[in-house]
C-alpha atoms as a PDB file:
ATOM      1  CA  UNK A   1    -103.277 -43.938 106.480  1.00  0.00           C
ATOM      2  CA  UNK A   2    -102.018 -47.637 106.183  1.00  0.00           C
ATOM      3  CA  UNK A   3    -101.914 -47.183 102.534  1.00  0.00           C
ATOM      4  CA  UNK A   4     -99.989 -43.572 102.523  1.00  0.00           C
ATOM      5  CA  UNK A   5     -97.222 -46.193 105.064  1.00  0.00           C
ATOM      6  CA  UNK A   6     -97.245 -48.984 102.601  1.00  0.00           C
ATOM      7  CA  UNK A   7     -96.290 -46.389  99.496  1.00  0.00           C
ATOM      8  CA  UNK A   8     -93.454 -44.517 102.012  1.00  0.00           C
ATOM      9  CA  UNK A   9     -92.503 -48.023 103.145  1.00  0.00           C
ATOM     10  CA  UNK A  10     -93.026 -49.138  98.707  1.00  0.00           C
ATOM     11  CA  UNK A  11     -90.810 -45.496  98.188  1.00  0.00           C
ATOM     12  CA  UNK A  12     -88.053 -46.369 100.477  1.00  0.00           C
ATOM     13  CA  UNK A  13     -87.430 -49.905  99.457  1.00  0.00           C
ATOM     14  CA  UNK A  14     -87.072 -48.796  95.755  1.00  0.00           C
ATOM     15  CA  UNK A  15     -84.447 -46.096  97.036  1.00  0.00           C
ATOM     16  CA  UNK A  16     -82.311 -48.533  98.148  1.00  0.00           C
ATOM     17  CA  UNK A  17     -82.728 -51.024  95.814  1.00  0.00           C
ATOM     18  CA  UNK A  18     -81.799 -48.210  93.331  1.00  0.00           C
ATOM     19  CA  UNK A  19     -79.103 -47.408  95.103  1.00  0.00           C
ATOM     20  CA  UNK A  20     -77.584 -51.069  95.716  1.00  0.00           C
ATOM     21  CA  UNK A  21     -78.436 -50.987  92.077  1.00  0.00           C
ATOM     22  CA  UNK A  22     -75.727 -48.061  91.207  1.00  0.00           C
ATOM     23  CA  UNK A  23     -73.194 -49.064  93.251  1.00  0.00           C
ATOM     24  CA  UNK A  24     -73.507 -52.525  91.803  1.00  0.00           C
ATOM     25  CA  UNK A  25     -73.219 -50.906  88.358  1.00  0.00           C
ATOM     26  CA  UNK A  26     -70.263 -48.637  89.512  1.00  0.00           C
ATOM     27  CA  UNK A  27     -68.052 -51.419  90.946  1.00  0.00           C
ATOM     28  CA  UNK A  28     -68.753 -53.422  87.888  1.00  0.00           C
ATOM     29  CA  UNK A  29     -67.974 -50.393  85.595  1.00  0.00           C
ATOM     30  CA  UNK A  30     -64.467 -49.946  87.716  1.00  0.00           C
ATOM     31  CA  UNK A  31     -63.952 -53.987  87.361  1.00  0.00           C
ATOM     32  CA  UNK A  32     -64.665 -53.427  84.114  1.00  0.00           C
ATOM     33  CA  UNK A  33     -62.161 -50.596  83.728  1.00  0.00           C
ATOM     34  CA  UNK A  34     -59.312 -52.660  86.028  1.00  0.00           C
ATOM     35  CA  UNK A  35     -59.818 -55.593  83.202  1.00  0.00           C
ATOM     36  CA  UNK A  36     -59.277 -53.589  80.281  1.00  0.00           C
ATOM     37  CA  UNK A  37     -56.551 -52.087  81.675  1.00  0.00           C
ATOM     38  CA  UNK A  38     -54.831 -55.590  82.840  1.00  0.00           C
ATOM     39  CA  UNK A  39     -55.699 -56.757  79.328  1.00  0.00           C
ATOM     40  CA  UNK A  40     -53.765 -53.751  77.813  1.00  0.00           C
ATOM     41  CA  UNK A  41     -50.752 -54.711  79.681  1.00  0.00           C
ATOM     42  CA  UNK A  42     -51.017 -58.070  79.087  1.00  0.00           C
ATOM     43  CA  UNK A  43     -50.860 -57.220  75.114  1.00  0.00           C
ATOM     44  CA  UNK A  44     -47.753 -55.342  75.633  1.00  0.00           C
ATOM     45  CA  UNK A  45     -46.023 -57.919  77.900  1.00  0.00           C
ATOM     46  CA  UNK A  46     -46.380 -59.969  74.972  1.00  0.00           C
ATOM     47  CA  UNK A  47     -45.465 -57.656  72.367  1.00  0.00           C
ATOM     48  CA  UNK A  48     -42.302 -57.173  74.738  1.00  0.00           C
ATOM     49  CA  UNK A  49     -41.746 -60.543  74.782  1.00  0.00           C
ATOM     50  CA  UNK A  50     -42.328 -61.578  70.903  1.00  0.00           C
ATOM     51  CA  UNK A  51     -39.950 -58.797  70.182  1.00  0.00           C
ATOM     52  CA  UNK A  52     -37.269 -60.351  72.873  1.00  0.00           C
ATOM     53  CA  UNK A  53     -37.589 -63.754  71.238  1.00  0.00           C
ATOM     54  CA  UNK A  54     -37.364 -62.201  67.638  1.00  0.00           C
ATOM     55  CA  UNK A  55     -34.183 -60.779  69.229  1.00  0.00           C
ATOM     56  CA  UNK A  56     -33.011 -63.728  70.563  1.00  0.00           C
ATOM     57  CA  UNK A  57     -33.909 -65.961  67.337  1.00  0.00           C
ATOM     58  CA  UNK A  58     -31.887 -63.254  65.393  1.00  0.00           C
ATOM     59  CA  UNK A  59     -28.520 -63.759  68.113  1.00  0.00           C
ATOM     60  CA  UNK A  60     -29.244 -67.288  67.458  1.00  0.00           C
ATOM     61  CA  UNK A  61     -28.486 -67.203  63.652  1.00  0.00           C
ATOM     62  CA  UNK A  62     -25.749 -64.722  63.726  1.00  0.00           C
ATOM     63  CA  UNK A  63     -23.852 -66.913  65.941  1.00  0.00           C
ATOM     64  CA  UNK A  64     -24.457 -69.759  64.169  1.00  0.00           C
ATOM     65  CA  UNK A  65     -23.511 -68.220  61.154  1.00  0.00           C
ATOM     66  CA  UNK A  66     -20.140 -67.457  62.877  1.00  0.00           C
ATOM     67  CA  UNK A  67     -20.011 -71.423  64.730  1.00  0.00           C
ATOM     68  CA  UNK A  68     -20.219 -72.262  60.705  1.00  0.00           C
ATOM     69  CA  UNK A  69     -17.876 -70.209  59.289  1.00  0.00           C
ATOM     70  CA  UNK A  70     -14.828 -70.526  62.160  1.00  0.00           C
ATOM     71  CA  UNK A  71     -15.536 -74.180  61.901  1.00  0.00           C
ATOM     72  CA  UNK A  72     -14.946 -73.834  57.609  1.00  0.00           C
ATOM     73  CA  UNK A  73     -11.909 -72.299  58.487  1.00  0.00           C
ATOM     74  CA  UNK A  74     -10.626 -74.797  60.790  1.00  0.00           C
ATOM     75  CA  UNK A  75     -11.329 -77.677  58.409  1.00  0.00           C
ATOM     76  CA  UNK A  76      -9.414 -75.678  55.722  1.00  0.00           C
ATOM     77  CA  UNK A  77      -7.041 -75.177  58.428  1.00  0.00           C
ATOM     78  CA  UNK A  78      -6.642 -79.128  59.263  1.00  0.00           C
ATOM     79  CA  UNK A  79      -6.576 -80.082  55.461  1.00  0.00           C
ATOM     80  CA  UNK A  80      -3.801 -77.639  54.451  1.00  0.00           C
ATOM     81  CA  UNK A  81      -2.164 -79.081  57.842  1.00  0.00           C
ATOM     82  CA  UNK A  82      -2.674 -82.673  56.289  1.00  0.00           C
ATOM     83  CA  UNK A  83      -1.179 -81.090  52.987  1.00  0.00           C
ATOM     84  CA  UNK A  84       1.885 -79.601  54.730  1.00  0.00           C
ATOM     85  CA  UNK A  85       3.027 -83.249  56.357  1.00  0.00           C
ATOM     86  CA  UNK A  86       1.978 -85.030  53.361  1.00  0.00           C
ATOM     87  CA  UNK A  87       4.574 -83.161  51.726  1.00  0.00           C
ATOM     88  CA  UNK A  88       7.025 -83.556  54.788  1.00  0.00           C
ATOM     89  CA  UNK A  89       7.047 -86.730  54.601  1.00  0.00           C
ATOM     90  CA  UNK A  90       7.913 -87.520  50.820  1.00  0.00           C
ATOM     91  CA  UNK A  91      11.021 -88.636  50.763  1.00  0.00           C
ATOM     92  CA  UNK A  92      13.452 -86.181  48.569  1.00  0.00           C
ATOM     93  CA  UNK A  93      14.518 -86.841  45.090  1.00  0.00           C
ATOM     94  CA  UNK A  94      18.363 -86.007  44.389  1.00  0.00           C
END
């Protein structure tokens, strides 16, 4: 009879051990699951953010390119100025 206890007692133990097994494998599964999806997002936060820094690289040129070219003009501006009074100031022939 003390062996039949020991075996039920054996049986028992096993049960829960299985079971604290299986809900140790499901909470890992689901932290498993959370990760993935947290590294998903992750990946597209940084696509979002390559693209908005590809964006702003891309403003960056086409307003330097525009910094460059009203600054050409205003040099051309200033030396046609310089040309004007240069002229001015010649004193007239006749």
């Amino acid at each position: 009879m003390a062996e039949v206890s020991h075996w039920v007692e054996r049986t028992h133990t096993l049960e829960q051990q299985s079971q604290a097994l299986e809900a140790t494998m499901a909470r890992l599964q689901a932290e498993m699951q959370e990760r993935e999806r947290v590294e998903a997002a992750l990946r597209r936060s940084e696509a979002q953010l390559q693209r908005a820094y590809e964006d702003l690289e891309h403003c960056v040129e086409e307003r330097t390119a525009a910094l460059r070219e009203a600054n050409d003009n205003l040099v051309l501006e200033i030396v046609e100025h310089n040309k004007r009074q240069s002229l001015c100031k010649q004193p007239k022939i006749g």
